[in-house]
Protein backbone atom coordinates (compact mmCIF):
# COMPACT_ATOMS: atom_id res chain seq x y z
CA UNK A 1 11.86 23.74 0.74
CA UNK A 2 13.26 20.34 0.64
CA UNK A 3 11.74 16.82 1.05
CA UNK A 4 12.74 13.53 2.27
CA UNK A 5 13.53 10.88 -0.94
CA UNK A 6 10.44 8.58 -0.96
CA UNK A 7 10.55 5.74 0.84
CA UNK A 8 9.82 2.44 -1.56
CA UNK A 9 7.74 -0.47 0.05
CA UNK A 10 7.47 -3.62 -2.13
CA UNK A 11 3.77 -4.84 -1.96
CA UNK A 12 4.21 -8.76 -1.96
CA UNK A 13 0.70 -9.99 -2.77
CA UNK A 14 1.65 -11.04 -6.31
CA UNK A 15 4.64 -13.44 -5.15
CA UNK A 16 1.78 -14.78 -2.45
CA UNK A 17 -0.32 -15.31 -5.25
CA UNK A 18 2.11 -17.18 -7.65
CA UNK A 19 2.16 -19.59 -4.70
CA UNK A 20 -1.21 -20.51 -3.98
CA UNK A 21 -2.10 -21.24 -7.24
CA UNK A 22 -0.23 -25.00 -6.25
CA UNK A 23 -0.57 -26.36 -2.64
CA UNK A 24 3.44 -25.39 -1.83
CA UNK A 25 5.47 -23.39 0.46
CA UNK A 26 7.46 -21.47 -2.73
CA UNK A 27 7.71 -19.37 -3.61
CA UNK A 28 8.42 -18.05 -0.11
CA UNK A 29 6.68 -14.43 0.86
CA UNK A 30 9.42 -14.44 3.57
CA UNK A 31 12.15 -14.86 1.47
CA UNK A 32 11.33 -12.87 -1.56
CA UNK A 33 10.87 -9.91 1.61
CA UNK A 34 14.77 -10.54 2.53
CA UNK A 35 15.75 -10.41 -1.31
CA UNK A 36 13.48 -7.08 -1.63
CA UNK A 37 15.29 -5.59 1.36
CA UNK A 38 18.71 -6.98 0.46
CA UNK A 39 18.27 -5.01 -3.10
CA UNK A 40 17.33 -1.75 -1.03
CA UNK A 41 13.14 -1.59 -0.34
CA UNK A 42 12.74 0.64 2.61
CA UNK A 43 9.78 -1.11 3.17
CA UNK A 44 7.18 -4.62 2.94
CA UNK A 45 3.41 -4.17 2.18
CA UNK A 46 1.15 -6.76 2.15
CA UNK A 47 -2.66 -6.71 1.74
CA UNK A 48 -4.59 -9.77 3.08
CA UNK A 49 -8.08 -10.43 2.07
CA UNK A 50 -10.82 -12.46 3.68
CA UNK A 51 -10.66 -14.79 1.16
CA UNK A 52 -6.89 -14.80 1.52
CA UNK A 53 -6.39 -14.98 -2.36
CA UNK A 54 -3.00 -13.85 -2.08
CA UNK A 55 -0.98 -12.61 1.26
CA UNK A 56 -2.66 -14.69 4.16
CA UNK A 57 -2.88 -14.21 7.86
CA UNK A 58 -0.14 -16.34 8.32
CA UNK A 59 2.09 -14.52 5.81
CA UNK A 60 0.90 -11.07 7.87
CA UNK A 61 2.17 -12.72 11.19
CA UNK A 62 5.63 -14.82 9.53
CA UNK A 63 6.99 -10.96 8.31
CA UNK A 64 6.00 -9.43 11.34
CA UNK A 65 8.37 -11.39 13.21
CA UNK A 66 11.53 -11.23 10.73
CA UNK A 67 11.15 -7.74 9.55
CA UNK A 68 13.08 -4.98 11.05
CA UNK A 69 12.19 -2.09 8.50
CA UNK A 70 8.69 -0.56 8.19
CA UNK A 71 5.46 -3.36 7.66
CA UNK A 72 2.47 -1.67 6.27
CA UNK A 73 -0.70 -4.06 6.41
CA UNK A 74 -3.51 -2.75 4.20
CA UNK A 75 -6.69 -3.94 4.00
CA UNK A 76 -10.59 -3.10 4.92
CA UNK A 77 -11.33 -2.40 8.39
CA UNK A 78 -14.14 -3.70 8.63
CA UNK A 79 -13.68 -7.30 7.62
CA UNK A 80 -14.67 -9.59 9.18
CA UNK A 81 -13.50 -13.00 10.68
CA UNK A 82 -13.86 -15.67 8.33
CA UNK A 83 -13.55 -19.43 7.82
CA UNK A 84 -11.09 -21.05 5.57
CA UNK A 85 -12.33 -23.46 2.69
CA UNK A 86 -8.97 -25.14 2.16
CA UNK A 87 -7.71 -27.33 4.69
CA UNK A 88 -4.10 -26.30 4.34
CA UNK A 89 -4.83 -22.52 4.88
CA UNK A 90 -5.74 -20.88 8.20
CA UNK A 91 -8.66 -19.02 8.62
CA UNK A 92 -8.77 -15.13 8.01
CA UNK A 93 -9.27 -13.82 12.05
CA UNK A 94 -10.66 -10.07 10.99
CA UNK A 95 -8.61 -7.39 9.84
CA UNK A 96 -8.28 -5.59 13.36
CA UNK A 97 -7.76 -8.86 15.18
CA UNK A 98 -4.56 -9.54 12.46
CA UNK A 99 -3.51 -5.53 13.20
CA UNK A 100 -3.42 -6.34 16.72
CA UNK A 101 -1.39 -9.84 17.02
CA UNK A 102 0.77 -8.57 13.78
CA UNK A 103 1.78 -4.47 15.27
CA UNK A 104 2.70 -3.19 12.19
CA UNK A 105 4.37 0.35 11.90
CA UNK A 106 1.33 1.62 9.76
CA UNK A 107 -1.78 0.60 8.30
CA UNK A 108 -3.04 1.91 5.04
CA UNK A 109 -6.84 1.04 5.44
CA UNK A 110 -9.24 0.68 1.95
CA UNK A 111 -12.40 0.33 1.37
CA UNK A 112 -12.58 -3.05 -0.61
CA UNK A 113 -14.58 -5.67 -1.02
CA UNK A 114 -13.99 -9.53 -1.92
CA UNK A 115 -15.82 -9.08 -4.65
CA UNK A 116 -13.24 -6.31 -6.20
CA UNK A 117 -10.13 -7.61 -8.13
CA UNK A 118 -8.36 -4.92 -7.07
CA UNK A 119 -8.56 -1.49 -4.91
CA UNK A 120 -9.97 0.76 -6.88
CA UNK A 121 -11.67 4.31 -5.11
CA UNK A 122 -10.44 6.05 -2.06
CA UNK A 123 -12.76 6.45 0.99
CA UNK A 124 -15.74 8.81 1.32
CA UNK A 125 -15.29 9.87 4.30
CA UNK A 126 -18.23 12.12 4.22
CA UNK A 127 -20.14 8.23 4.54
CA UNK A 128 -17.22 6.56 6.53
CA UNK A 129 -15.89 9.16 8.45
CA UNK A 130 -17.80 8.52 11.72
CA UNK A 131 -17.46 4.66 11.33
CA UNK A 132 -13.56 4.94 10.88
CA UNK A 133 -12.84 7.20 13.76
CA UNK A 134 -12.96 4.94 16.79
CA UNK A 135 -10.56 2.69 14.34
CA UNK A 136 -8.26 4.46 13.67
CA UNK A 137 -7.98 5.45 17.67
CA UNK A 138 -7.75 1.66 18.45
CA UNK A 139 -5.19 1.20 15.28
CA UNK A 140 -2.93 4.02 17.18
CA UNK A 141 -3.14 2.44 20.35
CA UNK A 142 -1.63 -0.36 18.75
CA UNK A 143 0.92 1.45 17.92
CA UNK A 144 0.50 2.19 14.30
CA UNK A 145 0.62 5.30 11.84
CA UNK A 146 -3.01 5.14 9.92
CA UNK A 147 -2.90 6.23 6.12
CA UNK A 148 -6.38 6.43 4.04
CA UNK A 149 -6.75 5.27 0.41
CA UNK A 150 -8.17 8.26 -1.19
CA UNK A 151 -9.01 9.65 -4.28
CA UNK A 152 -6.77 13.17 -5.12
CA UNK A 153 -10.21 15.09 -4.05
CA UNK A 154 -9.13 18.30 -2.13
CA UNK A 155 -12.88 18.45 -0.44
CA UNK A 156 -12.52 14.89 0.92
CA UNK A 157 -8.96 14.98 2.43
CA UNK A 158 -9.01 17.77 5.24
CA UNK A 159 -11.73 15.14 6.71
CA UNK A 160 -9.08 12.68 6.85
CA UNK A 161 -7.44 14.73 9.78
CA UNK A 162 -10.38 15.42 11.32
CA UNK A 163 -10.87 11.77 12.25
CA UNK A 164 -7.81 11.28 13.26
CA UNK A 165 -5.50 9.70 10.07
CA UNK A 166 -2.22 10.64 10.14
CA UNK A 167 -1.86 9.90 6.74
CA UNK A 168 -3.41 9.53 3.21
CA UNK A 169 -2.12 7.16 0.21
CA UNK A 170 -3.33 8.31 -2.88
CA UNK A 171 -5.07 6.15 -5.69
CA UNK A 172 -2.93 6.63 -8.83
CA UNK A 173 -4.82 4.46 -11.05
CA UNK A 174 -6.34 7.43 -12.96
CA UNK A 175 -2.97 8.92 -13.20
CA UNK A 176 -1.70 5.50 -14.27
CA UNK A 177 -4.06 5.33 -17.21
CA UNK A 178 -3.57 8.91 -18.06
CA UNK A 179 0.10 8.59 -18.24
CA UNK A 180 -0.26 5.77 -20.83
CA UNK A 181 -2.32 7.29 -23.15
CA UNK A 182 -0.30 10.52 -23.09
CA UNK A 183 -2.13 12.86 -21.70
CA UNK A 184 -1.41 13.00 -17.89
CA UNK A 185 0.08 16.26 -16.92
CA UNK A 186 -3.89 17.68 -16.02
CA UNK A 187 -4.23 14.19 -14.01
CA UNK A 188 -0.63 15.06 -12.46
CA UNK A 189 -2.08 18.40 -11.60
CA UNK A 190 -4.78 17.39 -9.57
CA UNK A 191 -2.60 14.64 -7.82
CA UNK A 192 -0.13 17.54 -6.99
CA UNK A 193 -2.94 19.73 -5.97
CA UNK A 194 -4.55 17.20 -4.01
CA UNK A 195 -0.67 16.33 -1.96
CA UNK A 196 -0.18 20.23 -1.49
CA UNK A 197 -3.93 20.07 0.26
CA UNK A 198 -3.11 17.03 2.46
CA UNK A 199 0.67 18.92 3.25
CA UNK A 200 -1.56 21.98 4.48
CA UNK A 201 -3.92 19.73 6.50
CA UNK A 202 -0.27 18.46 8.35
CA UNK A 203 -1.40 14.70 6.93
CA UNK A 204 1.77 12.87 5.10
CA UNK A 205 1.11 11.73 1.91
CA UNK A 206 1.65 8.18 0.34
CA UNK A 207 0.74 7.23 -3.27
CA UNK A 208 0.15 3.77 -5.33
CA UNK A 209 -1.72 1.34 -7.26
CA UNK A 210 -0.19 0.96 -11.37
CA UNK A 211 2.60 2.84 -10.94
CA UNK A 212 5.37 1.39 -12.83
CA UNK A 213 8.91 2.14 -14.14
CA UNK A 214 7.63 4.63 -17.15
CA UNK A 215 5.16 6.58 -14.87
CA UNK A 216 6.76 6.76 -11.64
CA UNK A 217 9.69 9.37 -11.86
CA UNK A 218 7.46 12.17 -12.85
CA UNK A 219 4.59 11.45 -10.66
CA UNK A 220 7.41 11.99 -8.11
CA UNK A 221 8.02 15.36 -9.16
CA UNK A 222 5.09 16.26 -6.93
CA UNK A 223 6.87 17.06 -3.36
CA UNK A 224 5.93 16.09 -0.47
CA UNK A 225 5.33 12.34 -1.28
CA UNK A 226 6.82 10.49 1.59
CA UNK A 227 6.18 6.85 0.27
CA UNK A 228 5.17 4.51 -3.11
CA UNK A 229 4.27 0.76 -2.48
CA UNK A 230 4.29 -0.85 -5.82
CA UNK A 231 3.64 -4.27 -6.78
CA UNK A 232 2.32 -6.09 -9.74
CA UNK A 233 4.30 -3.84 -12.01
CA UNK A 234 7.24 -4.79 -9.67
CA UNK A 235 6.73 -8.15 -9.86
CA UNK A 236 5.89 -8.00 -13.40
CA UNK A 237 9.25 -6.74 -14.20
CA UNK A 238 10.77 -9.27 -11.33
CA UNK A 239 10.11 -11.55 -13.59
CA UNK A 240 11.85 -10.10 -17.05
CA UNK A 241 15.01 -8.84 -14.66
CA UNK A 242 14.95 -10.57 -11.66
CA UNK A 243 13.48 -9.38 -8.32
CA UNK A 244 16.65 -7.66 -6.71
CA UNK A 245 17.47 -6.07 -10.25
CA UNK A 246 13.83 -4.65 -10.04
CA UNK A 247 13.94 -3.32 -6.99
CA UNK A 248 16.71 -1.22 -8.06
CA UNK A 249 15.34 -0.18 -11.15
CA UNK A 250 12.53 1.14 -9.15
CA UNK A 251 14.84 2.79 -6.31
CA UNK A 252 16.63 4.51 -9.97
CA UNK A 253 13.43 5.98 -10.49
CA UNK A 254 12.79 7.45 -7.16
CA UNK A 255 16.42 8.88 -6.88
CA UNK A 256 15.83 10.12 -10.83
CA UNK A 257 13.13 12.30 -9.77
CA UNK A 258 15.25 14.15 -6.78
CA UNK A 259 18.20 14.80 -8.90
């Protein structure tokens, strides 16, 4: 059986983040979007906090009017509105409120908290699951595809259909970690197992979080895995190679691992 290449979709936070640490316009989100897409992305992620520490509201509603390939806004349902400190930034209006002015094609939702530097756990759904239904109805009527950070637990993910996701993105930290210590093939074993189980449950299956250009060809030896957004390590190597040169090193990778 055949499957589709994965889709690539360059997570811009980091280039956000490079530019708030002045009070500037540069370097652009928009513009390092069109470079990203120019080099051959297939897609833009972005994932706005409350805090807006990074991507901000008004970066979320700036793509959403330029892009014409797939925007994936991720972020924590359940966040609130809240007020800007800085006179220069907007305030954050609530994750579903952005969703809903912004339409993007799909929204990978997280549980996160300001407090976190970075996502780290998938749902449990078995806590969340009731509380994330009616969402992820109102997220569809808005027209976009749902997708669940989750851990690669095969007990957890046929819940993720029940309520109504249409997809789940996979955490590949631990695989990320395994990989560089050199033992991940029983980590890439339970990330396989865990895409066959969401393939059987008819959910499509995304993956990221520290993947990177030594890890990511043979995670993709798993099939099934329909899309990767990546990047710090992008952005990390952006800055070594250039961003356009890195998005093709990364696209290399991809097309390595369905040769």
């Amino acid at each position: 059986m055949s499957h589709p290449r994965t889709a690539l979709s360059i997570n811009l936070n980091k280039v956000a983040l490079i530019r708030n640490s002045r009070v500037t316009k540069i370097p652009s989100v928009t513009e390092f979007a069109q470079i990203c897409l120019a080099a051959g992305a297939d897609g833009i992620t972005v994932h706005p906090r409350p805090d807006q520490r990074h991507i901000r509201a008004s970066d979320c509603l700036e793509l959403a009017s330029m892009l014409e390939v797939e925007f994936n806004i991720e972020g924590n349902p359940f966040a609130p509105a809240q007020p800007s400190h800085q006179d220069h930034v907007g305030d954050y209006p609530g994750f579903m409120a952005l969703v809903e002015a912004c339409r993007p094609a799909q929204c990978t939702l997280v549980p996160d908290g300001d407090a976190q530097l970075t996502s780290d756990h998938g749902f449990d759904l078995r806590k969340d699951g009731d509380r994330l239904r009616p969402i992820i109805e109102q997220l569809h009527n808005y027209g976009a595809r749902v997708s669940l950070f989750m851990d690669p637990d095969t007990q957890q993910i046929p819940l993720a259909k029940a309520i109504g996701a249409d997809r789940i993105e996979l955490y590949t930290g631990p695989y990320a970690d395994a990989y560089e210590h050199g033992n991940w093939q029983t980590s890439w074993q339970k990330y396989a197992d865990a895409t066959k189980c969401a393939l059987d449950n008819d959910l499509g299956v995304n993956a990221g979080h520290d993947l990177n250009l030594d890890n990511l060809t043979d995670f993709l030896r798993i099939p099934g895995i329909l899309e990767v957004s990546i990047g710090h390590a992008l952005t990390v190597d952006a800055l070594k190679m250039g961003m356009s040169n890195a998005v093709q090193a990364y696209q290399a990778c991809i097309h390595k691992a369905f040769d």
